[in-house]
N, C-alpha and C. Protein backbone atom coordinates (compact mmCIF):
# COMPACT_ATOMS: atom_id res chain seq x y z
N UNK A 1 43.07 -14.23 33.03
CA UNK A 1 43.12 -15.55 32.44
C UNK A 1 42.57 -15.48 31.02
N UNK A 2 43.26 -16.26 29.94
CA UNK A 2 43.05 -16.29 28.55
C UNK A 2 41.50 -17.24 28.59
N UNK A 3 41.06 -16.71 27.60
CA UNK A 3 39.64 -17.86 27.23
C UNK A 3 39.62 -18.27 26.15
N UNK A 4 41.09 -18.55 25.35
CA UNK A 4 40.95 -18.88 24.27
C UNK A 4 40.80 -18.02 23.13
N UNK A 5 40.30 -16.80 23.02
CA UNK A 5 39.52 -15.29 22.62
C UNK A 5 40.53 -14.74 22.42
N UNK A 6 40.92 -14.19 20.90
CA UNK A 6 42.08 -13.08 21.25
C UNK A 6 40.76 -11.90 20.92
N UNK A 7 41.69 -10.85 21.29
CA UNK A 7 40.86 -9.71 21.02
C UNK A 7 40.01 -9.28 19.95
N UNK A 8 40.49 -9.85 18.68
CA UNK A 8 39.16 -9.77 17.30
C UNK A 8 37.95 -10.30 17.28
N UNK A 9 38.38 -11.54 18.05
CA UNK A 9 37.40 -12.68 18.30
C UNK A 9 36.55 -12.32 19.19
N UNK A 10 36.71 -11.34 20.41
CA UNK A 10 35.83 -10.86 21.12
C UNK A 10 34.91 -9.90 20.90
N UNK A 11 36.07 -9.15 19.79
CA UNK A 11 35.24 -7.59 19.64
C UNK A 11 34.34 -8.16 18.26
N UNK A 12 34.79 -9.37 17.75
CA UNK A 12 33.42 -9.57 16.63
C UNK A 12 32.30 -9.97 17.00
N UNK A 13 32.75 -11.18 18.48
CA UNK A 13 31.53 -11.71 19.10
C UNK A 13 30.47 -10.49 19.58
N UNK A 14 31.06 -9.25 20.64
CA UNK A 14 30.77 -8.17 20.71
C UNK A 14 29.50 -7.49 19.91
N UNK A 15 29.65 -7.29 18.75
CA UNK A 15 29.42 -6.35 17.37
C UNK A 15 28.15 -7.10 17.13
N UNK A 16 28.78 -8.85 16.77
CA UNK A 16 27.42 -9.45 16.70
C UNK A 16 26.10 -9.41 17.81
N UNK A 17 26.97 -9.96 19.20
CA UNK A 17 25.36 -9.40 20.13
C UNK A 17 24.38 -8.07 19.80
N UNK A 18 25.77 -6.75 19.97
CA UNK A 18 25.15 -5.92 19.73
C UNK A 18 24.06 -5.67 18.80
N UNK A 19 24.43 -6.24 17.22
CA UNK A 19 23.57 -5.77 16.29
C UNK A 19 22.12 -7.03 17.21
N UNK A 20 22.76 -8.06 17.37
CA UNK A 20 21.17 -9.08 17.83
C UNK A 20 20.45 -8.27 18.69
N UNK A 21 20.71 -7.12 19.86
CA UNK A 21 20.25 -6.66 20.59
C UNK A 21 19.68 -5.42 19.74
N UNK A 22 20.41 -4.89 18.98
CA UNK A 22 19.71 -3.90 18.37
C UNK A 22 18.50 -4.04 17.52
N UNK A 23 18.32 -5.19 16.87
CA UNK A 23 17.15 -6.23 16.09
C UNK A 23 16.09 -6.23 16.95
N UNK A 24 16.02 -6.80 18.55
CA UNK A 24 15.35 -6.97 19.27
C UNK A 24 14.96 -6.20 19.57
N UNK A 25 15.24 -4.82 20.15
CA UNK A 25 14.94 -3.90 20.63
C UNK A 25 14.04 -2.84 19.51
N UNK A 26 14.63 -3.13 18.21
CA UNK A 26 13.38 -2.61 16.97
C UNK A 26 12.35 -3.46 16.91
N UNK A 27 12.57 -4.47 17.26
CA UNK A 27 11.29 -5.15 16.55
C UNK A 27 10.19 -4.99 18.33
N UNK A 28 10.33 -4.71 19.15
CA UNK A 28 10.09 -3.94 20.61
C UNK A 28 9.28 -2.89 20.49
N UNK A 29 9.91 -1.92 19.84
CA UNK A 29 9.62 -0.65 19.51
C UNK A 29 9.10 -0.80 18.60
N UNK A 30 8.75 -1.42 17.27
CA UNK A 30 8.04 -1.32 16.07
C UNK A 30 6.56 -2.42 16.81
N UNK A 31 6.55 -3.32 17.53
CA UNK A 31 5.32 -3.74 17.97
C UNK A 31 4.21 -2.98 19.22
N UNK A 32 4.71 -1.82 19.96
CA UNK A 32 4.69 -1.19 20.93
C UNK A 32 3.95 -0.29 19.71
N UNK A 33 5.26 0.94 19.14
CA UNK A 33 4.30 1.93 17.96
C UNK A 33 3.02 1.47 17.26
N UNK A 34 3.59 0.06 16.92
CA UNK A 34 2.30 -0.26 15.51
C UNK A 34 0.96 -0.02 16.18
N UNK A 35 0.84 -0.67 17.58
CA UNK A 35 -0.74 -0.69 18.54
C UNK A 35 -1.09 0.67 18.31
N UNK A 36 -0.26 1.64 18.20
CA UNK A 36 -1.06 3.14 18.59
C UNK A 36 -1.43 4.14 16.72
N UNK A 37 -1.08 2.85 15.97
CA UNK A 37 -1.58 3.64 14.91
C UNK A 37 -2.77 3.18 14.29
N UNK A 38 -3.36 4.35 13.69
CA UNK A 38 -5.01 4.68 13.19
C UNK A 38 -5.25 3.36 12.54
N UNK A 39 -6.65 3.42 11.93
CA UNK A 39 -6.94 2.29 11.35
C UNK A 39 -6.23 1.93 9.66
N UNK A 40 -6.50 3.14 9.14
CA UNK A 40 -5.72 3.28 7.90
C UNK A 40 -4.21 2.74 7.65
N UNK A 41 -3.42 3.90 8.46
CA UNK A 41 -2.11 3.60 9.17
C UNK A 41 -1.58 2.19 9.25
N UNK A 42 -2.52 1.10 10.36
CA UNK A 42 -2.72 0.09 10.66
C UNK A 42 -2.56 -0.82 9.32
N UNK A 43 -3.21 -0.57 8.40
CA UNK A 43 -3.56 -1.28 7.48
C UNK A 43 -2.46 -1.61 6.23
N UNK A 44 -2.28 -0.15 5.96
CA UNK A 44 -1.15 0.36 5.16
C UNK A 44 0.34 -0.81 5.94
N UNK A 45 0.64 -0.58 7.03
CA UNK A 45 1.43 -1.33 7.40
C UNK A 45 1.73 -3.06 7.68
N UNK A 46 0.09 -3.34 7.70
CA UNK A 46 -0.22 -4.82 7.56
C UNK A 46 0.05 -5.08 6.24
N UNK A 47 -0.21 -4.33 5.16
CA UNK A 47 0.34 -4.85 3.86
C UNK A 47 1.19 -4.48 3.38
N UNK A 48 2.14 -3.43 3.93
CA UNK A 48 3.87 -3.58 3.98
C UNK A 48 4.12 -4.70 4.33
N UNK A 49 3.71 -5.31 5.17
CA UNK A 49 4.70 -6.42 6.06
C UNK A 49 4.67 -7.84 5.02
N UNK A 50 3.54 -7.89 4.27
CA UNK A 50 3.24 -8.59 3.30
C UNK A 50 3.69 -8.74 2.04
N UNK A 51 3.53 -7.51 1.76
CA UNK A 51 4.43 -6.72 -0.06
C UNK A 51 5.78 -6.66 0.55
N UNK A 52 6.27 -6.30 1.54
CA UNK A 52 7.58 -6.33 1.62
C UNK A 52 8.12 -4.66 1.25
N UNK A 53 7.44 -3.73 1.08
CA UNK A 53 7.43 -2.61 1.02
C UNK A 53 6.07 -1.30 1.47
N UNK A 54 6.54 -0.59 1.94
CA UNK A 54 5.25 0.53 2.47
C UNK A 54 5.00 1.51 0.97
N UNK A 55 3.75 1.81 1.33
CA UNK A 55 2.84 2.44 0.26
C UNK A 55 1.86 3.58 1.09
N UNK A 56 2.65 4.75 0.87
CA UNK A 56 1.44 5.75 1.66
C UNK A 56 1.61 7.01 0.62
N UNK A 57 0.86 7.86 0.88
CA UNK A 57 0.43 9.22 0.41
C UNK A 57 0.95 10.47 0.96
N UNK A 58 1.23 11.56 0.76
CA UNK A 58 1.84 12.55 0.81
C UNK A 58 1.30 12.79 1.94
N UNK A 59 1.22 12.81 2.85
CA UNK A 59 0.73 13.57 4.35
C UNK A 59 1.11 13.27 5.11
N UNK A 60 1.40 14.36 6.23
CA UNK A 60 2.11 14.55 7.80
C UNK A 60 1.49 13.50 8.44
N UNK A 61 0.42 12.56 8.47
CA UNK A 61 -0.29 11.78 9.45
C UNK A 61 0.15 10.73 8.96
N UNK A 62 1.40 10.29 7.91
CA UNK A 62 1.55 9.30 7.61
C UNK A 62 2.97 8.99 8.41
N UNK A 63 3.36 9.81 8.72
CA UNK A 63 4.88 9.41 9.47
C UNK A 63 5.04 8.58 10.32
N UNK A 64 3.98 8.38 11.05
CA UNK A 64 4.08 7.67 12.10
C UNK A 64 4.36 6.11 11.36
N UNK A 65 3.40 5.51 10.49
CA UNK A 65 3.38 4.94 9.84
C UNK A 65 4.88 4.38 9.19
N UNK A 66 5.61 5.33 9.06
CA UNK A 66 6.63 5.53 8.12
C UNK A 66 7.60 4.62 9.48
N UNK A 67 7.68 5.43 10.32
CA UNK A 67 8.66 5.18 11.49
C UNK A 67 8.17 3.83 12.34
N UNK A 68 7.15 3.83 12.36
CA UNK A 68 6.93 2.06 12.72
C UNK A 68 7.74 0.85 11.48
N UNK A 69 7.29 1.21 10.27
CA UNK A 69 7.92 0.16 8.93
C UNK A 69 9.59 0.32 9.40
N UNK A 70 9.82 1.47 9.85
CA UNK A 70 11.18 1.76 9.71
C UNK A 70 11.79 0.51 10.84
N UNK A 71 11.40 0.65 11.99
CA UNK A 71 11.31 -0.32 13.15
C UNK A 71 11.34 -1.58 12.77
N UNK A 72 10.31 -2.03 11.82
CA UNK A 72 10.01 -3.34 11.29
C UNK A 72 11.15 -3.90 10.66
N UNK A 73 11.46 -2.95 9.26
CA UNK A 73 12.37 -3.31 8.79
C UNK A 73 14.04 -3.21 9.39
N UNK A 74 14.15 -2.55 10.39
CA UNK A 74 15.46 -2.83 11.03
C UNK A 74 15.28 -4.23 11.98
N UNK A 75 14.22 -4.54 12.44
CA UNK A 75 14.43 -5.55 13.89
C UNK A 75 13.94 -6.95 12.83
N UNK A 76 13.90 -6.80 11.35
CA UNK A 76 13.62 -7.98 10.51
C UNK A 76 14.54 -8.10 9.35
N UNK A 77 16.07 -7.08 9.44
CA UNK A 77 17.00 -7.35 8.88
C UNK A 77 16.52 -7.20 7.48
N UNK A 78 15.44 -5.97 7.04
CA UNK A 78 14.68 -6.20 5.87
C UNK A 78 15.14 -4.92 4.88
N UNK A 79 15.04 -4.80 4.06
CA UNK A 79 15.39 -3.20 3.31
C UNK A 79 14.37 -2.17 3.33
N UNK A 80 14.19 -0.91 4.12
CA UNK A 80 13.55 0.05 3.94
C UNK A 80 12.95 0.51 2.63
N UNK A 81 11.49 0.38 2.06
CA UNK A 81 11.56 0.81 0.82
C UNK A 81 9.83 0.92 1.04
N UNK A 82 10.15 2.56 0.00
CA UNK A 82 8.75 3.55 0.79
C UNK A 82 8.48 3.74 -0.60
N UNK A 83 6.95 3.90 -1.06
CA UNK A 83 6.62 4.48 -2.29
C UNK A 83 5.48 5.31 -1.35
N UNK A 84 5.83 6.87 -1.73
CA UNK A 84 4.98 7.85 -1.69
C UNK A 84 4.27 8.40 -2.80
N UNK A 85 2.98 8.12 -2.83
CA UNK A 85 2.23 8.78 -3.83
C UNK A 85 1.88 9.84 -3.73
N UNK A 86 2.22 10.68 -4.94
CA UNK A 86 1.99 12.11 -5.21
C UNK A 86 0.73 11.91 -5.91
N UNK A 87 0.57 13.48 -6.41
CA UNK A 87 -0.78 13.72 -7.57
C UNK A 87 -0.44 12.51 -8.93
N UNK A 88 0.37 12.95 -9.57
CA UNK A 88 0.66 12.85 -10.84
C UNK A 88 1.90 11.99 -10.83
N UNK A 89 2.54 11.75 -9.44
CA UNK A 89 4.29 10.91 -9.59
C UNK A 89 4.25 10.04 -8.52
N UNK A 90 4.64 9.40 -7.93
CA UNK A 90 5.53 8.87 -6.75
C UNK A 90 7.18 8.97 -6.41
N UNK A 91 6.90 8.95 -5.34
CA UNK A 91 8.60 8.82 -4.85
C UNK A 91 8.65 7.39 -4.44
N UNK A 92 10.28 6.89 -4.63
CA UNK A 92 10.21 5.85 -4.40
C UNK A 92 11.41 5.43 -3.75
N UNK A 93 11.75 5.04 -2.58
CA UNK A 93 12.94 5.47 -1.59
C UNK A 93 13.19 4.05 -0.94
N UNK A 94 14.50 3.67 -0.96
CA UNK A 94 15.09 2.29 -0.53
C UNK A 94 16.19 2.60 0.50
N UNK A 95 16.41 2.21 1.87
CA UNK A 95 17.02 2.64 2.56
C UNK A 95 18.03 1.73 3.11
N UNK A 96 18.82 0.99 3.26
CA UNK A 96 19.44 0.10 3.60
C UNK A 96 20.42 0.03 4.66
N UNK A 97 20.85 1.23 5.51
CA UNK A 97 21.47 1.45 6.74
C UNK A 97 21.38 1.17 7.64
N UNK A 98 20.16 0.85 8.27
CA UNK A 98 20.00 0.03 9.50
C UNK A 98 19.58 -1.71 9.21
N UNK A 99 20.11 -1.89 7.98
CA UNK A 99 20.31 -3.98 7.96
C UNK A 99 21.28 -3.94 7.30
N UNK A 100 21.63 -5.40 6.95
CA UNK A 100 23.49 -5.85 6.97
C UNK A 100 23.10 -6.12 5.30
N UNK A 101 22.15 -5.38 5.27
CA UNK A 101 22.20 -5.53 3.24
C UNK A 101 23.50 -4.09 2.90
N UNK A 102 24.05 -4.42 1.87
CA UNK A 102 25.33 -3.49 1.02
C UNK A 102 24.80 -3.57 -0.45
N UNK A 103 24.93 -3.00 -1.27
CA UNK A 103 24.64 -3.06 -2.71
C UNK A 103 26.15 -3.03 -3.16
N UNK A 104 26.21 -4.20 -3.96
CA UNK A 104 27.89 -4.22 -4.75
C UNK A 104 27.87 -3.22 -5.69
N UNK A 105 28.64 -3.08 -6.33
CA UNK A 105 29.14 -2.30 -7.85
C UNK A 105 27.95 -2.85 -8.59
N UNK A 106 27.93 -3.94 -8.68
CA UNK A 106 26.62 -4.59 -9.76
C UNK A 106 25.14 -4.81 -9.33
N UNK A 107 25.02 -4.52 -7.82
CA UNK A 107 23.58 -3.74 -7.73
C UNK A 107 23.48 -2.87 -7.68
N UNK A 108 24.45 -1.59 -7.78
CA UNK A 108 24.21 -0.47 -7.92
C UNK A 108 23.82 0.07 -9.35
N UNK A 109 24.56 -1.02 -10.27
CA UNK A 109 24.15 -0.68 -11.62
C UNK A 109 22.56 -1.31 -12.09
N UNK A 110 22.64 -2.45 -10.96
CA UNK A 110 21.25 -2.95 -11.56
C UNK A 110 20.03 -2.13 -11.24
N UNK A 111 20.34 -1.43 -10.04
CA UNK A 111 19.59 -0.09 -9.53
C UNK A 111 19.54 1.05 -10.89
N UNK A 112 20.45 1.16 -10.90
CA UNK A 112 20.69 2.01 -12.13
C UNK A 112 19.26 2.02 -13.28
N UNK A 113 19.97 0.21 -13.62
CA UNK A 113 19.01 0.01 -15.13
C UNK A 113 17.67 -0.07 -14.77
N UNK A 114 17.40 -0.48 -13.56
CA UNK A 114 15.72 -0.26 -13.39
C UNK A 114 14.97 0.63 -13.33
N UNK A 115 15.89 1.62 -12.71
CA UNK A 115 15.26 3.48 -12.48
C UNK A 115 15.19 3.63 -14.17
N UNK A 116 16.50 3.41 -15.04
CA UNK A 116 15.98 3.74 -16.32
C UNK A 116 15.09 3.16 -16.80
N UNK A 117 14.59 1.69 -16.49
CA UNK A 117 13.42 1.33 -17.57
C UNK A 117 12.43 1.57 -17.21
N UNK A 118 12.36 2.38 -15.83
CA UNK A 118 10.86 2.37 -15.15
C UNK A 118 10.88 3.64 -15.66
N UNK A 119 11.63 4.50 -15.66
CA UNK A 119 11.61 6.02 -15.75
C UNK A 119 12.31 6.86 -16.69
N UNK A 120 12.86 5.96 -17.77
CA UNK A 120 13.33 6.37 -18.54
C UNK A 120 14.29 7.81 -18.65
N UNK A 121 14.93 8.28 -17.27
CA UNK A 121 16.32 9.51 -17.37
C UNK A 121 16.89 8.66 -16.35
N UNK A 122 18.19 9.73 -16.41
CA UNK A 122 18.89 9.38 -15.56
C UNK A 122 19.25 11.29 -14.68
N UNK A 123 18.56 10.99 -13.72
CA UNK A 123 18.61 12.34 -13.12
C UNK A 123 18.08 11.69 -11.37
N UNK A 124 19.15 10.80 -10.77
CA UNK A 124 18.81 10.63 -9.39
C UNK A 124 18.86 11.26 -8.32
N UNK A 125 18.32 11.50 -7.86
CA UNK A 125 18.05 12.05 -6.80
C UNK A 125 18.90 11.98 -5.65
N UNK A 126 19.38 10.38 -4.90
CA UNK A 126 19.96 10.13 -4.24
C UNK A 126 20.44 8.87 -4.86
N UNK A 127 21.73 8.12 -4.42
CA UNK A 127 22.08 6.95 -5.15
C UNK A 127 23.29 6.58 -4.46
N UNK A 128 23.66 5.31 -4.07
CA UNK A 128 24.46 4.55 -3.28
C UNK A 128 24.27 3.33 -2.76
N UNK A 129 25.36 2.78 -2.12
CA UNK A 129 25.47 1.18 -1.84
C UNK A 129 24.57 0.84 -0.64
N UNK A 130 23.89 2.08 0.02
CA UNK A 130 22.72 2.22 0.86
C UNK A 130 21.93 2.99 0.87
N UNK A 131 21.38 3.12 -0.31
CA UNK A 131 20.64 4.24 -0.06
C UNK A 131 19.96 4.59 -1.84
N UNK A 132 18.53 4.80 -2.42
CA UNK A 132 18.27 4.90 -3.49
C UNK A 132 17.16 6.33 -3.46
N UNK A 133 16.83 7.22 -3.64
CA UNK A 133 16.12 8.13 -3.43
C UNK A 133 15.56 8.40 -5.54
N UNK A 134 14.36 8.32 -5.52
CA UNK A 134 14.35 8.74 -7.35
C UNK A 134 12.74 9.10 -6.80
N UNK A 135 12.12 10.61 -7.28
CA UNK A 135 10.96 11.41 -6.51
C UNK A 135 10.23 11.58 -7.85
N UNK A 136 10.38 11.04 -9.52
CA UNK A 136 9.73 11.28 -9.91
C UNK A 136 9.35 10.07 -10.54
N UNK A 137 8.63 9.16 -10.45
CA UNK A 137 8.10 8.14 -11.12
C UNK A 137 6.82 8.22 -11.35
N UNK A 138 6.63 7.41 -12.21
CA UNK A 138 5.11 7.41 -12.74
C UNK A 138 4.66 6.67 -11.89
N UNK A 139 3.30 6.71 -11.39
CA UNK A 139 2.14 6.43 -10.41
C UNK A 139 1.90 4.84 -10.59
N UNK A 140 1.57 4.35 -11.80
CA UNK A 140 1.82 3.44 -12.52
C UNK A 140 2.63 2.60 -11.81
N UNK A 141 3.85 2.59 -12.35
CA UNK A 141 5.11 1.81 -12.60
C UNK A 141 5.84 2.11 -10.89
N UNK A 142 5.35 2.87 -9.69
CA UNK A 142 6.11 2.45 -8.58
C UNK A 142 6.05 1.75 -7.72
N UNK A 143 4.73 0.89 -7.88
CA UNK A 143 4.69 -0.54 -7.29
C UNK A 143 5.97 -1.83 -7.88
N UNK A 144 6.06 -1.48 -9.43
CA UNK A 144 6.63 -2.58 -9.92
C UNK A 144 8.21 -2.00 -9.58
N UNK A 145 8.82 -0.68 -9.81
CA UNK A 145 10.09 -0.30 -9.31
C UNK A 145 10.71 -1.13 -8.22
N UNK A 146 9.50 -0.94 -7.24
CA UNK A 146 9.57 -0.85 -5.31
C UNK A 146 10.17 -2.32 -5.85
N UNK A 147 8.96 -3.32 -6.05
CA UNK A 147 9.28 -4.79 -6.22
C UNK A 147 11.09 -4.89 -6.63
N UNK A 148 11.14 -4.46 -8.05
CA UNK A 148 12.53 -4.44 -8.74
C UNK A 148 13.40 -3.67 -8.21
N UNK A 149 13.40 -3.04 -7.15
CA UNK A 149 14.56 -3.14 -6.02
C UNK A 149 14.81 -3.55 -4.77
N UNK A 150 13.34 -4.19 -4.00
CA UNK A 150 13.69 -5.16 -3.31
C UNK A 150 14.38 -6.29 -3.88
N UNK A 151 13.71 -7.18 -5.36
CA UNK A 151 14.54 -8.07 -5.61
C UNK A 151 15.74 -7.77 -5.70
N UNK A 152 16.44 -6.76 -6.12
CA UNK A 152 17.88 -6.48 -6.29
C UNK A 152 18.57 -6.76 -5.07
N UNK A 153 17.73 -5.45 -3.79
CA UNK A 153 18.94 -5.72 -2.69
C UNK A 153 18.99 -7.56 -2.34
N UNK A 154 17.48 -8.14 -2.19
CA UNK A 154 17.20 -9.35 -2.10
C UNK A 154 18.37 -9.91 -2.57
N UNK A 155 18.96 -10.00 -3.93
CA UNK A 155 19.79 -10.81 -4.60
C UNK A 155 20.89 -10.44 -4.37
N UNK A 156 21.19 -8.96 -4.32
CA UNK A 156 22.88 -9.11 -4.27
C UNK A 156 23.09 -8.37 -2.51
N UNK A 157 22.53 -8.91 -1.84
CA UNK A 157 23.05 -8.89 -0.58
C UNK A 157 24.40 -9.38 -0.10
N UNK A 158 25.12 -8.61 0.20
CA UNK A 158 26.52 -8.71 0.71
C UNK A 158 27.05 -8.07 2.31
N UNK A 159 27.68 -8.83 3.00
CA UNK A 159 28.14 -7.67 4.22
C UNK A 159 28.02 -6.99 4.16
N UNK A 160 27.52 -5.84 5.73
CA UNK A 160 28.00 -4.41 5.72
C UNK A 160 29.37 -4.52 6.12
C-alpha cells in the first residue's frame, strides 16, 4: 500500500533520521568520554564549549581531549576547530565532515584571505570545502585565526 511517499521522499526522510540519530548518539558518547577526562583536559574542554573552539598543547595526553570536542562538535552540528600550541607556532585545524557545514567557492577564498593576513604566505597545508589544516602560525595570532574561521564557516554555511 502507497503512503503517499514516493521513494525520494522516503530515502530523504531516511538520511534525515539517520543524521538526527547520529547527532544523538555523539552527543552520548561525547558526555559519557568528557566524565573520564583529567582535570586540565576537563577544563580545556569547558572552554571549548564556550570559545567555540579547542585550545591544547602538543602532547599525547591531550587526545583524549581532542576526541571528546570531536564528539561535541559532531552531536552539536558545530565545526571542528583545534589550535595546537607549539614552542614558537601553532597549528590551527578546522574540520567540517562530520556537520552539514560545506564551505562555498567564497569561503574557501575567505579562508584563503585570512590564513594570508594572519600568516602572511600562502603555503597550506591542507585546504578544502571541509577541511583547513595551516601548522605554522604565530602563537599570537591563532586564537584570532581559530575565531576568523569559525566566523567564516558560521557565515557561509551551506548544505552538505
Amino acid at each position: 500500500m502507497m503512503t503517499g511517499l514516493n521513494l525520494v521522499d522516503g530515502e530523504a526522510a531516511a538520511v534525515v533520521e539517520l543524521s538526527d540519530r547520529r547527532h544523538v548518539f555523539a552527543r552520548m558518547l561525547c558526555d559519557r568520554e568528557a566524565r573520564r577526562l583529567g582535570r586540565a583536559n576537563r577544563a580545556a574542554f569547558e572552554l571549548a564549549k564556550q570559545q567555540g573552539y579547542l585550545v591544547v598543547h602538543q602532547r599525547e595526553s591531550e587526545a583524549a581531549v581532542r576526541h571528546v570536542w570531536w564528539h561535541w562538535a559532531e552531536g552539536h552540528d558545530w565545526p571542528y576547530i583545534v589550535v595546537e600550541l607549539r614552542r614558537q607556532y601553532a597549528a590551527v585545524s578546522m574540520d567540517l565532515v562530520a556537520t552539514s557545514y560545506r564551505l562555498s567557492v567564497h569561503g574557501v577564498n575567505a579562508v584563503r584571505e585570512a590564513i594570508l593576513r594572519y600568516v602572511g604566505e600562502e603555503s597550506f597545508f591542507g585546504f578544502g570545502e571541509t577541511r583547513v589544516d595551516y601548522p605554522t602560525v604565530p602563537i599570537g595570532q591563532a586564537d584570532e585565526l581559530a575565531v576568523e574561521l569559525l566566523r567564516i564557516a558560521r557565515l557561509d554555511r551551506r548544505p552538505a
